[in-house]
Protein backbone atom coordinates (compact mmCIF):
# COMPACT_ATOMS: atom_id res chain seq x y z
CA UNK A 1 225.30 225.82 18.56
CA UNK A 2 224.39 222.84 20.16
CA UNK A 3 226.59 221.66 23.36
CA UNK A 4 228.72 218.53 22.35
CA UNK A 5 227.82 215.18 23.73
CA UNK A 6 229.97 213.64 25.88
CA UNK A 7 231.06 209.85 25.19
CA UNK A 8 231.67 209.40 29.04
CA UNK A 9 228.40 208.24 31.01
CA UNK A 10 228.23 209.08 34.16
CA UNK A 11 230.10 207.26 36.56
CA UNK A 12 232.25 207.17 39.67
CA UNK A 13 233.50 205.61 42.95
CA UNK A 14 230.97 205.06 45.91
CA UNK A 15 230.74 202.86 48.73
CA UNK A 16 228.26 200.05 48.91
CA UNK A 17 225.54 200.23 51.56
CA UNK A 18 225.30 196.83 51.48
CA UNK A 19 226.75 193.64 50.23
CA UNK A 20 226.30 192.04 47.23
CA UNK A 21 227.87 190.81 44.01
CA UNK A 22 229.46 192.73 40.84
CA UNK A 23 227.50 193.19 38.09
CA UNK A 24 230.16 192.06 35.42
CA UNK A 25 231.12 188.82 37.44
CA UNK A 26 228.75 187.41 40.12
CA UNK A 27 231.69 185.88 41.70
CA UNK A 28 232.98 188.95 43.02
CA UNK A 29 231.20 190.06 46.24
CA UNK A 30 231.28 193.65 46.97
CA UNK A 31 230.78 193.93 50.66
CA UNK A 32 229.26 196.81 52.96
CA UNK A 33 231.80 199.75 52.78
CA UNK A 34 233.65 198.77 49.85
CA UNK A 35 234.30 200.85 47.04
CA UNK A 36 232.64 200.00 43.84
CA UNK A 37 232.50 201.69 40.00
CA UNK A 38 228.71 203.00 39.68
CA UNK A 39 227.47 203.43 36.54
CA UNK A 40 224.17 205.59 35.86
CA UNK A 41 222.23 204.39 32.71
CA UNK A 42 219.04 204.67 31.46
CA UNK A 43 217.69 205.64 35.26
CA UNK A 44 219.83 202.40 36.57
CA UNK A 45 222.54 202.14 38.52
CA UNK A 46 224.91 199.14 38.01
CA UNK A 47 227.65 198.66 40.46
CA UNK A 48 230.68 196.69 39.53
CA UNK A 49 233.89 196.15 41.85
CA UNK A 50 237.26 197.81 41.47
CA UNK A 51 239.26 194.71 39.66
CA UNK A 52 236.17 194.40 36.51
CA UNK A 53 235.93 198.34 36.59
CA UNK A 54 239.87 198.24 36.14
CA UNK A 55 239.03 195.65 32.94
CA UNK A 56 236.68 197.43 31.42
CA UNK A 57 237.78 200.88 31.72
CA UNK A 58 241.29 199.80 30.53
CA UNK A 59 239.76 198.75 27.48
CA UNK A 60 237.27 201.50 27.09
CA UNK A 61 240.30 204.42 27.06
CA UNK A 62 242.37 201.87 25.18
CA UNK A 63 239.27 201.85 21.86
CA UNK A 64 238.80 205.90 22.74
CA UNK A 65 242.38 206.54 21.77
CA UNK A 66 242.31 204.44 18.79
CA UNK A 67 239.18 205.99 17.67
CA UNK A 68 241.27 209.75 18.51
CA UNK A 69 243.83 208.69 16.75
CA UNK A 70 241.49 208.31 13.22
CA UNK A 71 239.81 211.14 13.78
CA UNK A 72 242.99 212.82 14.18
CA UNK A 73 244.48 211.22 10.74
CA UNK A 74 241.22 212.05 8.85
CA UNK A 75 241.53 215.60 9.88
CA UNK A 76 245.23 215.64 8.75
């Protein structure tokens, strides 16, 4: 049996080696030794900083237990 895929991509906290701005909002300057969301994709990296990462994930685990919460009524 195949392993199950995972909805999460990968991601975590780092520290930027350098400054420069967020990926979401260009606004927001992430400067050298700040912690930052990384996202890996498709051989990329995409850095955002902490306040859009807060956004985004917020709303991500917000549509993933809405989605749970069908599965879990269609299984019912």
């Amino acid at each position: 049996m195949p392993r199950p895929k995972s909805v999460v991509v990968s991601m975590g906290i780092t520290t930027a080696g350098r400054a420069h701005g967020c990926r979401y909002n260009k606004n927001h300057r992430l400067e050298k030794d700040m912690s930052r969301l990384t996202i890996k994709e498709d051989g990329d990296e995409h850095h955002y900083c902490l306040p859009c990462a807060r956004t985004f994930l917020l709303q991500g685990s917000e549509r993933l237990r809405i989605l749970l919460a069908e599965v879990e009524r269609l299984l019912s």
